[in-house]
N, C-alpha and C. Protein backbone atom coordinates (compact mmCIF):
# COMPACT_ATOMS: atom_id res chain seq x y z
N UNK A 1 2.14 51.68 -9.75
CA UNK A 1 2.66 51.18 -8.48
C UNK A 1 2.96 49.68 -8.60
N UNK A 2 4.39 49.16 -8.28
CA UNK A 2 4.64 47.95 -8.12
C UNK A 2 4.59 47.31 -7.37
N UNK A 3 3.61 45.73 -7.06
CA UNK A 3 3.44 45.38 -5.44
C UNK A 3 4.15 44.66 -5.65
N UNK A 4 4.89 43.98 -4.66
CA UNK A 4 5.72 43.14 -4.38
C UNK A 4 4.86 41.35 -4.41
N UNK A 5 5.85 40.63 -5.52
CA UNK A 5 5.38 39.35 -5.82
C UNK A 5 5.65 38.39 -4.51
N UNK A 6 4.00 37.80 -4.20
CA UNK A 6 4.53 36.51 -3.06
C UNK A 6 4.50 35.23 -3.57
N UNK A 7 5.49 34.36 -3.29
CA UNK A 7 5.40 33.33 -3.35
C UNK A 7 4.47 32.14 -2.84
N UNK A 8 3.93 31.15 -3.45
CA UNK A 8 3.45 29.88 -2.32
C UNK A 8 4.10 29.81 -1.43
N UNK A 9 5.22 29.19 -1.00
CA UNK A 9 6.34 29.07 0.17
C UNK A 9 6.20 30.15 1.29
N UNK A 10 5.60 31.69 1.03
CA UNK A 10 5.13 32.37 1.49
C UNK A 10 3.49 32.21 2.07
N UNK A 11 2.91 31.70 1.44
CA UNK A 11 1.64 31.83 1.72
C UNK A 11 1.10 30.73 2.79
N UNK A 12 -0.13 30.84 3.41
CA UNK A 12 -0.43 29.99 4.58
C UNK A 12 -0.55 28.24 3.56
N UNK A 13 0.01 27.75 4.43
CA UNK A 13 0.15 26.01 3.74
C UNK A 13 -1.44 25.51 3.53
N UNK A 14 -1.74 25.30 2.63
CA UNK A 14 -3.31 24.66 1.96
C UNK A 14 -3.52 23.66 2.46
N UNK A 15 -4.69 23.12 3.27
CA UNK A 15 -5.18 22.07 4.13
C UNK A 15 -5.46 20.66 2.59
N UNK A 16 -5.77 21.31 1.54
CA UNK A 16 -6.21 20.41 0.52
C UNK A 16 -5.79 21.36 -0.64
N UNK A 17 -4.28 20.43 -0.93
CA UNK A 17 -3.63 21.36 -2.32
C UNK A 17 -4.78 21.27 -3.87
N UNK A 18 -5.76 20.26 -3.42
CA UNK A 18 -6.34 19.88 -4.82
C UNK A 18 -7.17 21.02 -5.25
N UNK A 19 -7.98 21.60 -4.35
CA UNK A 19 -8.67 22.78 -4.42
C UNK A 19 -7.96 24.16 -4.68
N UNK A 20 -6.50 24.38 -4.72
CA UNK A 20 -6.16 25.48 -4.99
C UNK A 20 -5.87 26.77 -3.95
N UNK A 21 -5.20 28.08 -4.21
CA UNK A 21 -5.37 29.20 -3.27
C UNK A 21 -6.45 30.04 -3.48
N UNK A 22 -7.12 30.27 -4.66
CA UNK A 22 -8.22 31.11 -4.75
C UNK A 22 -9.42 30.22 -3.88
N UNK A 23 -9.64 28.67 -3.72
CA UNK A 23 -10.91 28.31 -3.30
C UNK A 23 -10.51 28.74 -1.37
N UNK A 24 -9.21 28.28 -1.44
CA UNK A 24 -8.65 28.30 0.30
C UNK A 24 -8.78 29.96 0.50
N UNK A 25 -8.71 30.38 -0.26
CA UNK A 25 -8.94 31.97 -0.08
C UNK A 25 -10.59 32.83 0.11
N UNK A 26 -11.80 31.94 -0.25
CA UNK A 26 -12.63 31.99 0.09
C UNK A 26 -13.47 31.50 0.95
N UNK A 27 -12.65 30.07 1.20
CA UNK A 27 -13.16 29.39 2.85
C UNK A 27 -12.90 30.32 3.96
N UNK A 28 -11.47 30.98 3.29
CA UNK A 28 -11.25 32.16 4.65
C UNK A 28 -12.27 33.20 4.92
N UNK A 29 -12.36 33.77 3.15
CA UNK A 29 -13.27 34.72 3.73
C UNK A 29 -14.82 34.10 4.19
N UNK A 30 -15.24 33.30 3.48
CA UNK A 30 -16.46 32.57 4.14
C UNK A 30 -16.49 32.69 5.73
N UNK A 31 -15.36 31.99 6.65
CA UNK A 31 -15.28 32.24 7.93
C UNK A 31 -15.30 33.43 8.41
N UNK A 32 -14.93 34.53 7.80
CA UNK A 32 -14.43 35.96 8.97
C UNK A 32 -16.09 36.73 8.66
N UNK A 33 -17.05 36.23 7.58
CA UNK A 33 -18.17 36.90 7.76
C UNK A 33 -18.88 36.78 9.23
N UNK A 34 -19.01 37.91 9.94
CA UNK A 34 -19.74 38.00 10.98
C UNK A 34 -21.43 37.49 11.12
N UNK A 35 -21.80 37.38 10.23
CA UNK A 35 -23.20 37.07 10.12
C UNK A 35 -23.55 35.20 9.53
N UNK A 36 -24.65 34.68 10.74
CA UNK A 36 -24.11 32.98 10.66
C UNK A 36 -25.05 33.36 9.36
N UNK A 37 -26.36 33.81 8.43
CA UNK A 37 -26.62 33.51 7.61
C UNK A 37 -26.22 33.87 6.35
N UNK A 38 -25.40 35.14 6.75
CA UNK A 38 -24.50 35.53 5.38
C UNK A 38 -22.97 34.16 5.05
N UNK A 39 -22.64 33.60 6.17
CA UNK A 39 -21.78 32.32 5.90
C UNK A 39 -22.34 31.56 5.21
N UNK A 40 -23.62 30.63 6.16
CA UNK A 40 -24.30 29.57 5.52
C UNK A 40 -24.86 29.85 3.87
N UNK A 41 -25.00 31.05 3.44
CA UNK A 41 -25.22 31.02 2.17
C UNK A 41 -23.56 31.44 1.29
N UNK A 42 -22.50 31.62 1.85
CA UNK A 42 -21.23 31.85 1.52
C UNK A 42 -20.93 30.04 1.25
N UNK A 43 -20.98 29.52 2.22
CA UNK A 43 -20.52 28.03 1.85
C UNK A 43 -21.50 27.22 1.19
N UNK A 44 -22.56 28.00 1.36
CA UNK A 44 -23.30 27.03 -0.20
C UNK A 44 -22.81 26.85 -1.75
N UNK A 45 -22.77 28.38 -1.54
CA UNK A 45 -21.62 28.79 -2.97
C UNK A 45 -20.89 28.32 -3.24
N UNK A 46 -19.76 27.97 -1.92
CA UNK A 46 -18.42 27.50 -2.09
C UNK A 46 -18.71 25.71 -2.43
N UNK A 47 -19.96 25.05 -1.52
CA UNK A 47 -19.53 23.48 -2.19
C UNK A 47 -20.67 23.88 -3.53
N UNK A 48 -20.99 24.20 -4.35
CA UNK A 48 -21.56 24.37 -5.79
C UNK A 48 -20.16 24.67 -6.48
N UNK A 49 -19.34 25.32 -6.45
CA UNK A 49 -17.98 25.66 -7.07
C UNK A 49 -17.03 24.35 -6.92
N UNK A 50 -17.50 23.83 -5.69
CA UNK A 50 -16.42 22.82 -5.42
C UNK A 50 -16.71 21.15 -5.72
N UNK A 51 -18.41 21.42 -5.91
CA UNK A 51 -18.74 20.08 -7.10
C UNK A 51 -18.43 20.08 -8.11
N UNK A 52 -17.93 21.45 -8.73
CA UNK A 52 -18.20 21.91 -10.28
C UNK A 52 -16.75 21.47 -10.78
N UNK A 53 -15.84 21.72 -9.81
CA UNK A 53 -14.51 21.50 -9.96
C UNK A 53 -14.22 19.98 -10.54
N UNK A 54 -15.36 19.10 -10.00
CA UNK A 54 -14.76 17.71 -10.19
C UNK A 54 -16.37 17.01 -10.44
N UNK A 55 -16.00 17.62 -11.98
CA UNK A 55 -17.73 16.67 -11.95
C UNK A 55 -17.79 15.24 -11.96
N UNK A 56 -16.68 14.92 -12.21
CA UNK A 56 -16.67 13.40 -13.09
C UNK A 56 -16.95 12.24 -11.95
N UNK A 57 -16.68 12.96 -10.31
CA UNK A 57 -17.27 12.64 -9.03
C UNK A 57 -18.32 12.35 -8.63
N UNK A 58 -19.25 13.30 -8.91
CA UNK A 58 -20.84 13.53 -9.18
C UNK A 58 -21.72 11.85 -8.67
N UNK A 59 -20.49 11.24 -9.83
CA UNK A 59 -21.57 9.68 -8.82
C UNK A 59 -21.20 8.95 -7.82
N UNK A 60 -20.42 9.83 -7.11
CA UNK A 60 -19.75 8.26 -6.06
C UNK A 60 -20.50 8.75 -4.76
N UNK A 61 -21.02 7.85 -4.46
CA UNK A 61 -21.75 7.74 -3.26
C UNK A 61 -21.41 9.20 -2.37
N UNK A 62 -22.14 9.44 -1.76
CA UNK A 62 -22.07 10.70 -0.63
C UNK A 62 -21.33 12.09 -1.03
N UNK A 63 -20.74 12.19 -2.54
CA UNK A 63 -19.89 13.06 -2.89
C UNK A 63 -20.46 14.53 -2.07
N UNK A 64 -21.65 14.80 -1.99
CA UNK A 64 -22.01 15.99 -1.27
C UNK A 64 -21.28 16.17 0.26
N UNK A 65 -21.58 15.15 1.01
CA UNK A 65 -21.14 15.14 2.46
C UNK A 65 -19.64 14.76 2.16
N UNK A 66 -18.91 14.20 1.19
CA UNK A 66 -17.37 14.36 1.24
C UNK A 66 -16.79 16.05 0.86
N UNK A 67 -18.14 16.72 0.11
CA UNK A 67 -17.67 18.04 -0.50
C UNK A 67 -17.92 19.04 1.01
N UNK A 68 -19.10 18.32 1.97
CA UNK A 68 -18.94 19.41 2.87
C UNK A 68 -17.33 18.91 4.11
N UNK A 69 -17.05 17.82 4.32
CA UNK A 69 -16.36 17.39 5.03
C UNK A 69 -15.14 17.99 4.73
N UNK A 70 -14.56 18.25 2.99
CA UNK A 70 -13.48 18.96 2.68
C UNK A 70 -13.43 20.41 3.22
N UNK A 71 -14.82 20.97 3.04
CA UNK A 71 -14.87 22.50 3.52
C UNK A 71 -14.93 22.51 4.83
N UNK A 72 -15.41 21.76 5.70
CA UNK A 72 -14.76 21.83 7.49
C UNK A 72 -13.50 21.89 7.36
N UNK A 73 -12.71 20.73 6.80
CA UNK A 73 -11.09 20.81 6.88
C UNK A 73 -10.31 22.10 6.66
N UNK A 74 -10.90 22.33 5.43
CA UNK A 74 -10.25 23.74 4.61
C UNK A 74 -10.29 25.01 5.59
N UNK A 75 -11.96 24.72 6.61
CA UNK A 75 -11.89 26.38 7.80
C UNK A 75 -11.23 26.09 8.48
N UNK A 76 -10.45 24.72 9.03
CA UNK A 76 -9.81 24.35 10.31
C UNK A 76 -10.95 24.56 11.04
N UNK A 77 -12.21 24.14 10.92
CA UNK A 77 -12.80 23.65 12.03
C UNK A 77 -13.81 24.81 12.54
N UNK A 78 -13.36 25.83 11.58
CA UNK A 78 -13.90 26.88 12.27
C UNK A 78 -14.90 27.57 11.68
N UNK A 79 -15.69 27.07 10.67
CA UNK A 79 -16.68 27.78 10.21
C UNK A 79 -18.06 27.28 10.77
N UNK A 80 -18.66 28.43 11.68
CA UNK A 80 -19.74 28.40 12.29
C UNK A 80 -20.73 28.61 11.86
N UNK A 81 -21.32 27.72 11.35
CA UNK A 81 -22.75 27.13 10.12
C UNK A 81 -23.34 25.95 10.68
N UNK A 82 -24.96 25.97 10.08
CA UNK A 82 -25.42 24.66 10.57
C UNK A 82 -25.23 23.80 9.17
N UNK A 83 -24.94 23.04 9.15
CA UNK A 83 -24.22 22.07 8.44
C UNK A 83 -25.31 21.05 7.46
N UNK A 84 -25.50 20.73 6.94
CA UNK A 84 -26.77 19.75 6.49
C UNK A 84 -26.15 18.37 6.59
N UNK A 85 -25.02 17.95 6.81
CA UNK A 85 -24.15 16.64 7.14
C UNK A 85 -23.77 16.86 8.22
N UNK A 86 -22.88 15.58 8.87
CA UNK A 86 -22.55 15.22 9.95
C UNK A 86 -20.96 15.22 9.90
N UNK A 87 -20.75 16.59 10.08
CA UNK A 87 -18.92 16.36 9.36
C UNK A 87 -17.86 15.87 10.22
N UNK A 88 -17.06 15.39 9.84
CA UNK A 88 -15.42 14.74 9.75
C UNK A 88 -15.74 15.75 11.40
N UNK A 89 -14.58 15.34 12.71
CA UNK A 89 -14.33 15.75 13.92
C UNK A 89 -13.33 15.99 13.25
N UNK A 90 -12.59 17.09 14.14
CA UNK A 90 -10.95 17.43 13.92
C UNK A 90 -10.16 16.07 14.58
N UNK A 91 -10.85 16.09 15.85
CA UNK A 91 -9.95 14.75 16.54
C UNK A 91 -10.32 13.27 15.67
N UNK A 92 -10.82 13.75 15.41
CA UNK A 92 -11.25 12.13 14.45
C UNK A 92 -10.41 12.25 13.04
N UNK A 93 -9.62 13.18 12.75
CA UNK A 93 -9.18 13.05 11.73
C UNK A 93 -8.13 12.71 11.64
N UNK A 94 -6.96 12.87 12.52
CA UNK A 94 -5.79 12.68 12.90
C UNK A 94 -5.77 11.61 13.84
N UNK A 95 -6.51 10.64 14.03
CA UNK A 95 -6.07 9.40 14.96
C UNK A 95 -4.84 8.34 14.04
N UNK A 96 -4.06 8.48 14.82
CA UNK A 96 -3.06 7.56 14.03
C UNK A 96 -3.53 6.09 14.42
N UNK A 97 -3.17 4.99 13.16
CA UNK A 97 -3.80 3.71 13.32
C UNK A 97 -2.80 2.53 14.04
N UNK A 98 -3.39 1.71 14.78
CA UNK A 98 -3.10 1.14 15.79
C UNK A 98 -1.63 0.35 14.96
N UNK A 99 -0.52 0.53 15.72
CA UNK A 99 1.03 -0.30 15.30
C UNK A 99 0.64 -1.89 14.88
N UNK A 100 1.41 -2.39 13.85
CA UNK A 100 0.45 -3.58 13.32
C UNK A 100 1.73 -4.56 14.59
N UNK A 101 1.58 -5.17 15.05
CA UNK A 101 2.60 -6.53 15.67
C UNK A 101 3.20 -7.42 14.68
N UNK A 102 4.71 -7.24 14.81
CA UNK A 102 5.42 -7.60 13.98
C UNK A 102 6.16 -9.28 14.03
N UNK A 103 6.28 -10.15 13.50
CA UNK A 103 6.72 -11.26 13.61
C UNK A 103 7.85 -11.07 14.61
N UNK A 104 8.47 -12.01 15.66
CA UNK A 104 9.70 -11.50 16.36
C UNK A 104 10.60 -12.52 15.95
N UNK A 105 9.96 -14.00 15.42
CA UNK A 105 10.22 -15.45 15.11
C UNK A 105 11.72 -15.07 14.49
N UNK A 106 12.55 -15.81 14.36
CA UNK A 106 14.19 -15.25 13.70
C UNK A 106 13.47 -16.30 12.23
N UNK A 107 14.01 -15.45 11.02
CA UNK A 107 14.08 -16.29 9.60
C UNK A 107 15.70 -17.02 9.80
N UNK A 108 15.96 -18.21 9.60
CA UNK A 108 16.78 -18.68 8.75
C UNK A 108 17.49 -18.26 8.11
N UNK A 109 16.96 -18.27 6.62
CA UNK A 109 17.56 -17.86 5.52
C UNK A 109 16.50 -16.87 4.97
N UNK A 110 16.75 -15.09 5.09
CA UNK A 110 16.27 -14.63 4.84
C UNK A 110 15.79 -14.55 2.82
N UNK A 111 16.74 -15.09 2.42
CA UNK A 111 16.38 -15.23 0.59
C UNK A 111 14.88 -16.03 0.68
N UNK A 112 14.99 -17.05 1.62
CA UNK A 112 14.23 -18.01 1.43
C UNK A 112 12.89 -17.66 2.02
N UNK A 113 12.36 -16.63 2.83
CA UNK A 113 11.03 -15.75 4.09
C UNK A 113 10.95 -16.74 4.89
N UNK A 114 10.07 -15.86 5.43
CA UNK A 114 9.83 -16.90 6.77
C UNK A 114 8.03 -18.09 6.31
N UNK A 115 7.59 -17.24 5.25
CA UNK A 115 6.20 -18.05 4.69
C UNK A 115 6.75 -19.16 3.84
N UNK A 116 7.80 -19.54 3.60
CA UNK A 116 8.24 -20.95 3.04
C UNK A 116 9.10 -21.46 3.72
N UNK A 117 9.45 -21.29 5.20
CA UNK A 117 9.76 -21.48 6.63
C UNK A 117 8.60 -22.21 7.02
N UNK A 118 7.45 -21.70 7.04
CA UNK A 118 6.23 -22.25 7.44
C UNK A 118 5.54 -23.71 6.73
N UNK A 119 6.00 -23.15 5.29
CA UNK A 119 5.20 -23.96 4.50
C UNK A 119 5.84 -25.77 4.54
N UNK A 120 7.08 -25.45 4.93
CA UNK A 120 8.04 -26.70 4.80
C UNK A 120 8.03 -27.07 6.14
N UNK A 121 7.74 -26.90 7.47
CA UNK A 121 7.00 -27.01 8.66
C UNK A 121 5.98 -27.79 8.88
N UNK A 122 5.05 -27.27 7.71
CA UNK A 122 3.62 -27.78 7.48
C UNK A 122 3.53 -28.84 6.73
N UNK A 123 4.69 -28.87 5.87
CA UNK A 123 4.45 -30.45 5.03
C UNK A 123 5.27 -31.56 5.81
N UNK A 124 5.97 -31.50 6.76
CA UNK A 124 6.35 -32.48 7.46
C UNK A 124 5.21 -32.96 8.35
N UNK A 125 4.29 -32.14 8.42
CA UNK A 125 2.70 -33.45 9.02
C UNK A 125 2.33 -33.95 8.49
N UNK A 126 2.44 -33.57 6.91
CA UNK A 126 1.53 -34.50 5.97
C UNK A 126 1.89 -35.80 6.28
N UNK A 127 1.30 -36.80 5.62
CA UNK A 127 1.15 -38.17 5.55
C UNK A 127 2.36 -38.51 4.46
N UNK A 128 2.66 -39.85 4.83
CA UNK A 128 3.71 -40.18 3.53
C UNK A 128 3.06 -40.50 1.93
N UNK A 129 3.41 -40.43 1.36
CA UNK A 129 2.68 -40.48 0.05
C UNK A 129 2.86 -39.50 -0.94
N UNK A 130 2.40 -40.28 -2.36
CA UNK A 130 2.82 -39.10 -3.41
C UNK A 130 2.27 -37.67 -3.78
N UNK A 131 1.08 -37.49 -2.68
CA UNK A 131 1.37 -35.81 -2.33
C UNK A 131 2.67 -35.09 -1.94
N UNK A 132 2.71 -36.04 -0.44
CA UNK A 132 3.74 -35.15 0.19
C UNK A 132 5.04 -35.35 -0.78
N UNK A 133 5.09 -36.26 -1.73
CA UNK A 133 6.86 -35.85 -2.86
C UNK A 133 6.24 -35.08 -3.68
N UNK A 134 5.24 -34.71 -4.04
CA UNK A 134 4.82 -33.52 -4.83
C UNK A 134 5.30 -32.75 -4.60
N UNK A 135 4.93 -32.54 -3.25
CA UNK A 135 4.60 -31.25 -2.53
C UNK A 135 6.46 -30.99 -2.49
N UNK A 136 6.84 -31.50 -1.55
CA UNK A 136 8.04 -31.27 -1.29
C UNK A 136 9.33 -31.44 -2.41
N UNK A 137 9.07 -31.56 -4.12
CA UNK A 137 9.66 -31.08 -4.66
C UNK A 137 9.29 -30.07 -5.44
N UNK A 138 7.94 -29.22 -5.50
CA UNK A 138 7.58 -27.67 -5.24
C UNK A 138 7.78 -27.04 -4.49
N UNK A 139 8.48 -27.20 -3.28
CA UNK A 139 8.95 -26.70 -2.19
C UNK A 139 10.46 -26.33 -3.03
N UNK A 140 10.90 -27.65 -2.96
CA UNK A 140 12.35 -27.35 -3.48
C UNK A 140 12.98 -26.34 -4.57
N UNK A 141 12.04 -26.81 -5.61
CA UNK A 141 11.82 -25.49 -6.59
C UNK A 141 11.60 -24.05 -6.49
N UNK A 142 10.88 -24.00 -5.14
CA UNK A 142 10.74 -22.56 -4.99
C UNK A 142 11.65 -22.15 -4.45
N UNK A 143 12.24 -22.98 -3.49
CA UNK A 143 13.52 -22.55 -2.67
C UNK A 143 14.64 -21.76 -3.56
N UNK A 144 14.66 -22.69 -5.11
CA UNK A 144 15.68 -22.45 -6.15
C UNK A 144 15.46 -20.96 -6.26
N UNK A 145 14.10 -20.86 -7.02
CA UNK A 145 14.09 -19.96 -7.39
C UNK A 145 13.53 -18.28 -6.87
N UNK A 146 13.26 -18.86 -5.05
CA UNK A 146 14.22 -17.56 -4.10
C UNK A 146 15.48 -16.96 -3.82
N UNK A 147 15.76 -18.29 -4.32
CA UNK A 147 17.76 -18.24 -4.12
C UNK A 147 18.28 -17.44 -5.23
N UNK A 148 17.59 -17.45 -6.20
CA UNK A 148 17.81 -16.77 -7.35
C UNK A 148 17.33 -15.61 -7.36
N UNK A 149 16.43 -15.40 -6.88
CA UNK A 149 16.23 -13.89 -7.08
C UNK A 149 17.12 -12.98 -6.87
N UNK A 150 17.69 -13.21 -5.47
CA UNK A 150 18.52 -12.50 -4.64
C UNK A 150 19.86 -12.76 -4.86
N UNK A 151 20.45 -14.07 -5.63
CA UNK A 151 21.94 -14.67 -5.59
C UNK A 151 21.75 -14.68 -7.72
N UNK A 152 22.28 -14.01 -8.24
CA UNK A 152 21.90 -14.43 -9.97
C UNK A 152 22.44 -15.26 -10.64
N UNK A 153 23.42 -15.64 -9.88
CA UNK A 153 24.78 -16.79 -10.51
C UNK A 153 23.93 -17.55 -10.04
N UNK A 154 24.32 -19.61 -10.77
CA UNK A 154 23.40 -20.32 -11.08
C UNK A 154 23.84 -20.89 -9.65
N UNK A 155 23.17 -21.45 -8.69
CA UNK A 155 23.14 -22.39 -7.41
C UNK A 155 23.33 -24.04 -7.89
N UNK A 156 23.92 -24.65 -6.95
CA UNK A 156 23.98 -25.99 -7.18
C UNK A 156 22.83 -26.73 -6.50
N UNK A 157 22.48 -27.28 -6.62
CA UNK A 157 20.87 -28.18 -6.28
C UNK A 157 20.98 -28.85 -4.73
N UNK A 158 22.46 -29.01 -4.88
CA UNK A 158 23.12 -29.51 -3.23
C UNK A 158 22.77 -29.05 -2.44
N UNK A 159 23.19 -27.66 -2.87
CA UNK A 159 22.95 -26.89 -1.70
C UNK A 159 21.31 -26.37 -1.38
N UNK A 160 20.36 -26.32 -2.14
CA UNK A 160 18.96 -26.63 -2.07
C UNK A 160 18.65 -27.41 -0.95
N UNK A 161 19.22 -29.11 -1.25
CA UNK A 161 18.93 -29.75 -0.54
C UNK A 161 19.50 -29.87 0.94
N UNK A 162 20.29 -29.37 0.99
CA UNK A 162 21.05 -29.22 2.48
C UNK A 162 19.89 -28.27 2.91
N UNK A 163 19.92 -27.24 2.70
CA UNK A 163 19.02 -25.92 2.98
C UNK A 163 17.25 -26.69 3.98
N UNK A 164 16.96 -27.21 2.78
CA UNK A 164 15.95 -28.28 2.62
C UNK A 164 15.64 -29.16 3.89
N UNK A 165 17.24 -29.77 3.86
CA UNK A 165 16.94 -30.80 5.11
C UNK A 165 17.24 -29.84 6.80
N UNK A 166 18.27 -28.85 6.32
CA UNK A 166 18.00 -27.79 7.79
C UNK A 166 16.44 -27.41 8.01
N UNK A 167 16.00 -27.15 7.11
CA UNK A 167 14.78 -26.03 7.51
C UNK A 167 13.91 -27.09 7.53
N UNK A 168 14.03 -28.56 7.38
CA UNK A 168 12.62 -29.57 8.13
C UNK A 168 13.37 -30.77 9.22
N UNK A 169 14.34 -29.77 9.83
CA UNK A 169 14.78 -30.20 10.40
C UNK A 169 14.69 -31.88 10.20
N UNK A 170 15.62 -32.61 9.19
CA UNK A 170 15.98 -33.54 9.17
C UNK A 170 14.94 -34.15 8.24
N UNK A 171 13.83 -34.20 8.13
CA UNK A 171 12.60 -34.94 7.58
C UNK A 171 12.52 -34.91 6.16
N UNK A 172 13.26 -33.99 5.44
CA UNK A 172 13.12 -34.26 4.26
C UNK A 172 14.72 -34.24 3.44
N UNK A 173 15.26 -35.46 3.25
CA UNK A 173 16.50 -35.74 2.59
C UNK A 173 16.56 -35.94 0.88
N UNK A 174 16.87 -35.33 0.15
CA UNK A 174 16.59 -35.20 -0.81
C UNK A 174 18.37 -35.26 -1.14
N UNK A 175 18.43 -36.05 -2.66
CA UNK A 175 19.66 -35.83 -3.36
C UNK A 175 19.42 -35.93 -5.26
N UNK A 176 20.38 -36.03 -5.91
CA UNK A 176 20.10 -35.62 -7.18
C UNK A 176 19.83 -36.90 -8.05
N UNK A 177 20.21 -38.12 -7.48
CA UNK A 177 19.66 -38.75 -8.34
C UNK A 177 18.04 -39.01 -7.91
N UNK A 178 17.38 -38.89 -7.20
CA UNK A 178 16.06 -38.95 -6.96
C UNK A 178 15.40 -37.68 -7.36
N UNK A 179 15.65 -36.77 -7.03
CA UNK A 179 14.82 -35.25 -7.84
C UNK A 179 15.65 -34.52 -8.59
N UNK A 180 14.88 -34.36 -9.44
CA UNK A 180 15.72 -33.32 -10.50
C UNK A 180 14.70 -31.65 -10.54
N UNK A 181 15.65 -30.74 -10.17
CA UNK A 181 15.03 -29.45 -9.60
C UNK A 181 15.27 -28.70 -11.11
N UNK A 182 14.23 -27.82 -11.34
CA UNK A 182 14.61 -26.90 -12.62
C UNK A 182 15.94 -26.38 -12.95
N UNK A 183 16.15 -26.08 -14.04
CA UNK A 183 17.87 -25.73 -14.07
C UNK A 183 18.01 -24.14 -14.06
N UNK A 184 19.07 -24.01 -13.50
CA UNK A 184 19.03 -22.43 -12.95
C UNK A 184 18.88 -21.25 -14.26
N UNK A 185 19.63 -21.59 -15.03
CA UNK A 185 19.46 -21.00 -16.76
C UNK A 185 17.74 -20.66 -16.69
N UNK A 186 17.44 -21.89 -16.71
CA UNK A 186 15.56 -21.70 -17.15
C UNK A 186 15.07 -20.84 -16.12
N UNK A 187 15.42 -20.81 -15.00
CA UNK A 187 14.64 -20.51 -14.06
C UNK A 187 14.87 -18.56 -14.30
N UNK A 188 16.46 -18.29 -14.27
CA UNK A 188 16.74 -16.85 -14.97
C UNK A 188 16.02 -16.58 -16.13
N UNK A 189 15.93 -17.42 -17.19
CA UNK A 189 15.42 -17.30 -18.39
C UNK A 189 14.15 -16.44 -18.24
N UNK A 190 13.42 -17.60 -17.31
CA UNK A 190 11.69 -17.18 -17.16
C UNK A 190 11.82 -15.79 -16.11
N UNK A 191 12.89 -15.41 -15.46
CA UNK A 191 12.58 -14.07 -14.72
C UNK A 191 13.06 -13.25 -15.76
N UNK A 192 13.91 -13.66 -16.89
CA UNK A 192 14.33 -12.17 -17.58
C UNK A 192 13.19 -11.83 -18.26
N UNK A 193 12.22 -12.95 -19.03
CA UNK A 193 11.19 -12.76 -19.47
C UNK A 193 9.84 -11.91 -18.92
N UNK A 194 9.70 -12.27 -18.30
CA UNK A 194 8.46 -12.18 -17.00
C UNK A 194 9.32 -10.13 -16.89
N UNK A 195 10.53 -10.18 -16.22
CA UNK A 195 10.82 -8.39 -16.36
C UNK A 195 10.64 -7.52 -17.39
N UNK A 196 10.83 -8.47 -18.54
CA UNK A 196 11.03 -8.02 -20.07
C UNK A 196 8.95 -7.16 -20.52
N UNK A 197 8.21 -8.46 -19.65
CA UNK A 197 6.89 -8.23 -20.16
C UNK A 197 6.27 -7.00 -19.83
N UNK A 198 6.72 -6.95 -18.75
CA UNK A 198 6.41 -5.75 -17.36
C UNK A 198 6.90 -4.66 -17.42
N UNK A 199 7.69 -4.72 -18.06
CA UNK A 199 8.52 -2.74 -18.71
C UNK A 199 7.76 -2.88 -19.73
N UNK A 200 7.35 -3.72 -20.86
CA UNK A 200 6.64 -3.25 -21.86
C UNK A 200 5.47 -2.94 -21.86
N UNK A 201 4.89 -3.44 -20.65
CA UNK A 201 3.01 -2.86 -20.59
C UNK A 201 3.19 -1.60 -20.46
């Protein structure tokens, strides 16, 4: 006699694909036993099989109460046993997590984010002095080499500094014979490198 082959795609969708259809196939029958102590010794069985599956687990903290918490999931809730843990709620499992609040602030120049928006904000309080030209030709530099990420042809430094003096609103005027900004070559150079390292690990 030939039975007719079923497919997965056919079969009831697995609450936890890691465990398989033969283990989801015995949580079922575990549940439809009519007798609560013929269960409670049915799902003993089942988390001993289902430690065994993943020994290499064995040490992470609570692995027992995560092995019974999987087998609540797997009955849908419905296997009526006294439990030796305190398992997972159904409603507690599905709470979706609170929407994070999103910046509404408008960027500028999106090449450039809005966290080096901030940062060039923040150095116009500084004090005058050879921090703040430190600072604010590491600013400039980074600007370059945001601009580059996103633009690959080489930028002119001008336009850095225009950029520069929009986004501190006026406070920081910069031109080329006073700073000299990395050259766009080097700056590609060190990203082809830096990509080059990172496909090879």
């Amino acid at each position: 006699m030939i039975t007719e082959m079923r497919y997965n795609t056919q079969e009831k969708r697995l609450a936890l694909p890691e465990y398989g259809r033969n283990m989801q196939n015995m949580v079922d029958y575990c549940v439809s036993l009519p007798n609560r102590e013929d269960r409670t010794r049915c799902a003993d069985t089942i988390i001993d099989i289902m430690g065994n599956m993943f020994p290499h687990l064995r040490d992470v903290n609570d692995f027992k109460h995560i092995l019974w918490d999987h087998l609540a999931i797997m009955a849908n809730f419905a296997l009526d046993i006294d439990y030796p843990y305190e398992v997972v709620k159904k409603e507690d499992l599905y709470i979706h997590p609170e929407k994070l609040p999103y910046s509404k602030g408008r960027i500028v120049y999106k090449h450039y984010g809005k966290n080096l928006e901030n940062m060039i904000r923040k150095a116009t309080e500084y004090k005058d002095g050879e921090h703040k030209e430190v600072l604010i030709g590491l600013l400039a530099n980074h600007m370059k080499k945001s601009f580059l990420t996103w633009n690959k042809e080489v930028v002119d430094d001008q336009k850095i500094f225009k950029d520069l003096e929009l986004l501190s609103k006026g406070h920081f005027v910069l031109d080329e014979d006073t700073h000299k900004l990395t050259e766009s070559k080097d700056i590609l150079s060190q990203k082809n490198k830096n990509l080059a390292r990172r496909q090879n690990k």
